[in-house]
N, C-alpha and C. Protein backbone atom coordinates (compact mmCIF):
# COMPACT_ATOMS: atom_id res chain seq x y z
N UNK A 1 -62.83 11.98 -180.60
CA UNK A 1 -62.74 10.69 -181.27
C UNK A 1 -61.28 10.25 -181.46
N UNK A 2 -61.21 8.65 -181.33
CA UNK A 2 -59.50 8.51 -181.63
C UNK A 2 -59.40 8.14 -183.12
N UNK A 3 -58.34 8.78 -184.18
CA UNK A 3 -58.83 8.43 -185.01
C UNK A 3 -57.07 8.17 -185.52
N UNK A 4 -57.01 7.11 -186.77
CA UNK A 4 -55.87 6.18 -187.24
C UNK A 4 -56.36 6.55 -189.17
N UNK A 5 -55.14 6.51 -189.80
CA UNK A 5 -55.57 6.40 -191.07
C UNK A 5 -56.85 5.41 -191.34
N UNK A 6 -56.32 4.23 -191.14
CA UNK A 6 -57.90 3.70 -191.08
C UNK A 6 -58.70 3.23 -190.41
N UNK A 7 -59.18 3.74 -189.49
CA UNK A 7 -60.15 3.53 -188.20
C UNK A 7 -60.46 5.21 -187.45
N UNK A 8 -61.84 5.10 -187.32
CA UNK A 8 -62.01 6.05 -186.54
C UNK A 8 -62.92 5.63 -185.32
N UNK A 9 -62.81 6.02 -184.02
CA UNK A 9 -63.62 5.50 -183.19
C UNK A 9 -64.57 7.06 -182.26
N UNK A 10 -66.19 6.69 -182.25
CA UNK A 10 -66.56 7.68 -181.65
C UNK A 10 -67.15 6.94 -180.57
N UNK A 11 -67.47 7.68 -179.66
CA UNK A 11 -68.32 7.63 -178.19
C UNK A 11 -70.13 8.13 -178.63
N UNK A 12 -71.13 7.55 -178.62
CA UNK A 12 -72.05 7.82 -179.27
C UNK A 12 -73.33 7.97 -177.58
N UNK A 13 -73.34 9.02 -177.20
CA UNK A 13 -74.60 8.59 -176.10
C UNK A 13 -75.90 9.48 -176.13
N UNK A 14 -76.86 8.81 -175.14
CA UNK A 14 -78.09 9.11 -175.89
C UNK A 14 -78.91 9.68 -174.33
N UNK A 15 -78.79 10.98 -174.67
CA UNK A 15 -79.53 11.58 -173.05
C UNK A 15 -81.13 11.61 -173.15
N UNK A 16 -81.91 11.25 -172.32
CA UNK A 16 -83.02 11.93 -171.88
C UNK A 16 -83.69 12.51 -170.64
N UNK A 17 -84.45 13.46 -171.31
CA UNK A 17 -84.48 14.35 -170.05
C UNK A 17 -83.03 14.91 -169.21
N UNK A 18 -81.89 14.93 -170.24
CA UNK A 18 -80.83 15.06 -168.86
C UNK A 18 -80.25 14.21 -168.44
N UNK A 19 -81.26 12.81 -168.84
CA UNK A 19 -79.83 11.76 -168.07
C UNK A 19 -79.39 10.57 -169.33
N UNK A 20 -78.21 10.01 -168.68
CA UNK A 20 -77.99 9.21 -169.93
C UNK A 20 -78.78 7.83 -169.94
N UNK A 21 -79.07 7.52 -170.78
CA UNK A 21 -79.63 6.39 -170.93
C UNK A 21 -79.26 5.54 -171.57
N UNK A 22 -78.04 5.59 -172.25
CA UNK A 22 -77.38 4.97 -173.20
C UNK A 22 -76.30 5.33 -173.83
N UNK A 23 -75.13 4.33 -174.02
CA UNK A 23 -74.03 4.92 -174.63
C UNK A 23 -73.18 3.40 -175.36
N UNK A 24 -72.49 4.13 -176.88
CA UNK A 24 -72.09 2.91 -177.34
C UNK A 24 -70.82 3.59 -178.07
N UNK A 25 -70.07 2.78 -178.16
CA UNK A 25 -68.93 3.28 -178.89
C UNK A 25 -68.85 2.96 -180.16
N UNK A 26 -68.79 3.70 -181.62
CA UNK A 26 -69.15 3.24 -182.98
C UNK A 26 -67.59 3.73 -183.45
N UNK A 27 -67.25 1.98 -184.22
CA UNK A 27 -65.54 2.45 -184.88
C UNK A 27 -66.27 2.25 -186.36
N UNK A 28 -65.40 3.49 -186.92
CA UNK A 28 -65.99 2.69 -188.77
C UNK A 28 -64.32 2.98 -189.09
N UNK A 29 -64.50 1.87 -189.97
CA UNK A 29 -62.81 1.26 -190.79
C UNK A 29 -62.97 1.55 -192.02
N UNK A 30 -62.14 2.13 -192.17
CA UNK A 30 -61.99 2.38 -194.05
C UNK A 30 -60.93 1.17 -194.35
N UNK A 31 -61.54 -0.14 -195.56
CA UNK A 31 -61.17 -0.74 -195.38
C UNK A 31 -60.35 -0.87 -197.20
N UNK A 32 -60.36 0.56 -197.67
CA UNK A 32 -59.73 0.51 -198.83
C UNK A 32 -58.40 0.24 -199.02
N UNK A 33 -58.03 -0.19 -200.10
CA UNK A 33 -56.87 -1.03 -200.27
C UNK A 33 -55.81 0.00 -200.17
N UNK A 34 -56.33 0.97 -200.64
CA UNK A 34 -54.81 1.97 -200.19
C UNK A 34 -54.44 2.46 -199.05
N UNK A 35 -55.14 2.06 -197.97
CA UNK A 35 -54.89 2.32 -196.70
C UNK A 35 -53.48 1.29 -196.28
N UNK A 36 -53.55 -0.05 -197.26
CA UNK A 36 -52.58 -0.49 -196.73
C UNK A 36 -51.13 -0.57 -197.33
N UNK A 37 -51.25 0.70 -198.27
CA UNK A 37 -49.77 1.30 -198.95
C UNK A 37 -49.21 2.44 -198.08
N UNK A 38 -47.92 1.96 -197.42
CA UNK A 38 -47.05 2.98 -196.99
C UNK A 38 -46.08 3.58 -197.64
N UNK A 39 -45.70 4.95 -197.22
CA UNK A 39 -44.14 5.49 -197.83
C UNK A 39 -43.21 5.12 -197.37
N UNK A 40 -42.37 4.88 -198.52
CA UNK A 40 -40.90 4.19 -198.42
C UNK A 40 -41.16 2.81 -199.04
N UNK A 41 -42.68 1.97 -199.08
CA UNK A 41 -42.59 1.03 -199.65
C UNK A 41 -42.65 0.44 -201.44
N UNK A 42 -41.93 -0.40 -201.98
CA UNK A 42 -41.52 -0.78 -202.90
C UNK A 42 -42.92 -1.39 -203.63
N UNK A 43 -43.41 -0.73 -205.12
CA UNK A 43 -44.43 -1.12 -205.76
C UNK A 43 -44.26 -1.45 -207.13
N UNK A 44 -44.96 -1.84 -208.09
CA UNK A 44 -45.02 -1.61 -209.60
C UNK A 44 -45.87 -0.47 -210.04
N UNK A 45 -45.31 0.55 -211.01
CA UNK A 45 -46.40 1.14 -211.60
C UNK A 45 -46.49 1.27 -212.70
N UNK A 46 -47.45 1.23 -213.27
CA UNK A 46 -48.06 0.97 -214.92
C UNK A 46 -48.16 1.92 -215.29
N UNK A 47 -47.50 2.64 -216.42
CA UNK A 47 -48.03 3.67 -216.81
C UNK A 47 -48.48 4.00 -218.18
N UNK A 48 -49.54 4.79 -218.38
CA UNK A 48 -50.42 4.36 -219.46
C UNK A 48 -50.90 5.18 -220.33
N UNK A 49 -50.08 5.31 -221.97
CA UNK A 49 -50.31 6.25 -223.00
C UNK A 49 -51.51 6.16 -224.33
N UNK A 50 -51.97 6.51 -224.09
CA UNK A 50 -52.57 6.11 -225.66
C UNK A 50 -52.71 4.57 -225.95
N UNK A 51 -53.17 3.75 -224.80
CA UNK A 51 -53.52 2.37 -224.75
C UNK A 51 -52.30 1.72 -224.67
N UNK A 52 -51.36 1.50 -225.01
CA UNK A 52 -49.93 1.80 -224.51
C UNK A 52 -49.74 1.66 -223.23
N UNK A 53 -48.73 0.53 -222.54
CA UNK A 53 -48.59 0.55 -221.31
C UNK A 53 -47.12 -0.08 -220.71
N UNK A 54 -46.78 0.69 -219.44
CA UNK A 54 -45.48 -0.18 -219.15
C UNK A 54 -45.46 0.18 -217.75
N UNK A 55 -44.76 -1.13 -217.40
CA UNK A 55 -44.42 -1.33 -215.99
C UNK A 55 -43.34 -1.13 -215.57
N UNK A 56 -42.93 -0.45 -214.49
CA UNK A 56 -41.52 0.11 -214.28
C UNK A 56 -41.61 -0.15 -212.23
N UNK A 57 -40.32 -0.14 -212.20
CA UNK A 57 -40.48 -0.49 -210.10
C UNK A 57 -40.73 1.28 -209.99
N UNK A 58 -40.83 1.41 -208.77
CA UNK A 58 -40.86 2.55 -208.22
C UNK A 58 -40.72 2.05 -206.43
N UNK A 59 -41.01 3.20 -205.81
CA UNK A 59 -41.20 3.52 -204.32
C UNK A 59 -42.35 4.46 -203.93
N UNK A 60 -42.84 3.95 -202.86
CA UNK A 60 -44.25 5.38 -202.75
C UNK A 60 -43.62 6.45 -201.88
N UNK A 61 -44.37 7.14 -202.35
CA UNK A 61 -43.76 8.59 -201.52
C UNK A 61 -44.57 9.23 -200.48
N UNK A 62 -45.61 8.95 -201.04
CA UNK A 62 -46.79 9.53 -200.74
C UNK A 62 -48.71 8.76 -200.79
N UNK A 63 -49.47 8.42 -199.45
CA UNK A 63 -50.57 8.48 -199.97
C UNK A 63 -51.14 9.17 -199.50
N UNK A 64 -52.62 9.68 -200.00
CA UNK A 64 -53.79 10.50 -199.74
C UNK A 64 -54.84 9.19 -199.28
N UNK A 65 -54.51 9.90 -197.80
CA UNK A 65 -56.15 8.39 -197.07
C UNK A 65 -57.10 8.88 -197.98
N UNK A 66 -57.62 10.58 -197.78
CA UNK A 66 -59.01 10.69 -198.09
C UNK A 66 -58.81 10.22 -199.80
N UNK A 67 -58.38 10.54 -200.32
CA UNK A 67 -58.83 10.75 -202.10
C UNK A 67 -58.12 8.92 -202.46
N UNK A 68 -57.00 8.39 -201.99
CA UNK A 68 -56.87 7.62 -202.21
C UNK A 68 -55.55 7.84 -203.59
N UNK A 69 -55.13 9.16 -203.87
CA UNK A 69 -54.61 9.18 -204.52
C UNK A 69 -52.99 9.09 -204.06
N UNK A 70 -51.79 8.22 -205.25
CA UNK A 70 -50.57 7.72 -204.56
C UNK A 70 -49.41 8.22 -205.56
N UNK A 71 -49.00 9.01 -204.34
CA UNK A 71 -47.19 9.66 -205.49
C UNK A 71 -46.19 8.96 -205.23
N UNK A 72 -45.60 8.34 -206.61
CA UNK A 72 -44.29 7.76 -206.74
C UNK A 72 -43.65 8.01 -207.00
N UNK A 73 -42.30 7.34 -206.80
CA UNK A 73 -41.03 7.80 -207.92
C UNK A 73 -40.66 6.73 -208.31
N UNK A 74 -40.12 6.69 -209.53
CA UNK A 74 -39.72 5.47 -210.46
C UNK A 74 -38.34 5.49 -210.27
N UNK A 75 -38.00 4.13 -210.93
CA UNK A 75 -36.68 4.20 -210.82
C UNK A 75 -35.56 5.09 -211.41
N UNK A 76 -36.56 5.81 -212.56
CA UNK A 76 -35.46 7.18 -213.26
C UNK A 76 -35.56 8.22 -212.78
N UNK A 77 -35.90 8.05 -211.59
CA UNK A 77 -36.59 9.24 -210.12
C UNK A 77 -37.57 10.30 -210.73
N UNK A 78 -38.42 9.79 -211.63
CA UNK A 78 -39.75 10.17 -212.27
C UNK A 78 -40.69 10.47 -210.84
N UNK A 79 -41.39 11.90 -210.63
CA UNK A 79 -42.64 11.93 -209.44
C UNK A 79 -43.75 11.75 -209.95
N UNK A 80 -44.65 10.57 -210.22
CA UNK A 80 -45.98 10.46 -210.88
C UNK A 80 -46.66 10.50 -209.64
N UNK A 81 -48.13 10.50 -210.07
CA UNK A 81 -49.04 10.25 -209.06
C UNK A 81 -50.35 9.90 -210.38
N UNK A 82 -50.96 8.51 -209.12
CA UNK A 82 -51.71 7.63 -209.69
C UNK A 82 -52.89 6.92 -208.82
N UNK A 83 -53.26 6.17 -209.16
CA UNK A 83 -54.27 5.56 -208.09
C UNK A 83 -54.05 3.72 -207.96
N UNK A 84 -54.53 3.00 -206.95
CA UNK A 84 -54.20 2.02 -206.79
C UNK A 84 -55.16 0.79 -207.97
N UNK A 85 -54.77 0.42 -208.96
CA UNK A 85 -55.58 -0.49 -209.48
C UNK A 85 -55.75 -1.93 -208.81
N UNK A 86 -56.72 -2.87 -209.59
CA UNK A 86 -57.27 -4.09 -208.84
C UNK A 86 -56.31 -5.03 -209.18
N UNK A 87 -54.91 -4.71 -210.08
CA UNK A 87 -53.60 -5.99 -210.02
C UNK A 87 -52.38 -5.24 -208.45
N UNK A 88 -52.75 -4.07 -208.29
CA UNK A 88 -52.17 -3.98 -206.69
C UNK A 88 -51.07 -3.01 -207.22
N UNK A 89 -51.20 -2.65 -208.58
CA UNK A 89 -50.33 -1.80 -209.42
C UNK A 89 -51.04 -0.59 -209.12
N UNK A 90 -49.91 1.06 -208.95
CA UNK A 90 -50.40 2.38 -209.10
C UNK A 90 -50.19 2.67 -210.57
N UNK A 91 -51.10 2.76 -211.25
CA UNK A 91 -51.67 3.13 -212.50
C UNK A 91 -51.49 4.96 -213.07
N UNK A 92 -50.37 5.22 -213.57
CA UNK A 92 -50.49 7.01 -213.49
C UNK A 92 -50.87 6.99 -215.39
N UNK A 93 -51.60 8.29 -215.52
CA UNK A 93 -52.13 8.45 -216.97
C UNK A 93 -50.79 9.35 -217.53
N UNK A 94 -49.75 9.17 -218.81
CA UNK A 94 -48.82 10.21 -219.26
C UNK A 94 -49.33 10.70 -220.27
């Protein structure tokens, strides 16, 4: 299979008796939003105490396709790791 952080493509065929009778190629896209955070690129992250919250710049360092989980560093070269929330902010719990 050829496979991309987010896309994987298989060859799917269907023998009978021995011969082929059919063949299709199936891509499935992971079309989660953190697929489209790279390292080295410039984010906000929120970070969040006891209901308590603050926003600070950072840089990503790091993502996890499968878990979706994203390590940063802040600007006081803090290494959190967090997940991507629905304002486009990585969200880490302190």
């Amino acid at each position: 299979p050829a496979v991309t952080p987010s896309r994987i493509t298989v060859s799917v065929e269907i023998v009978v008796d021995g011969r082929r009778w059919n063949a299709r190629q199936v891509v499935f896209e992971n079309r989660a939003p953190w697929t489209q955070i790279r390292a080295g690129q410039s984010i906000k992250i929120l970070v969040v105490s006891n209901g308590a919250s603050v926003e600070v710049p950072g840089k990503v360092r790091r993502v996890d396709q499968r878990t979706g989980e994203i390590t940063v560093e802040s600007s006081t070269k803090a290494i959190l790791t967090g997940w991507l929330n629905a304002a486009g902010q990585v969200e880490v719990k302190a």
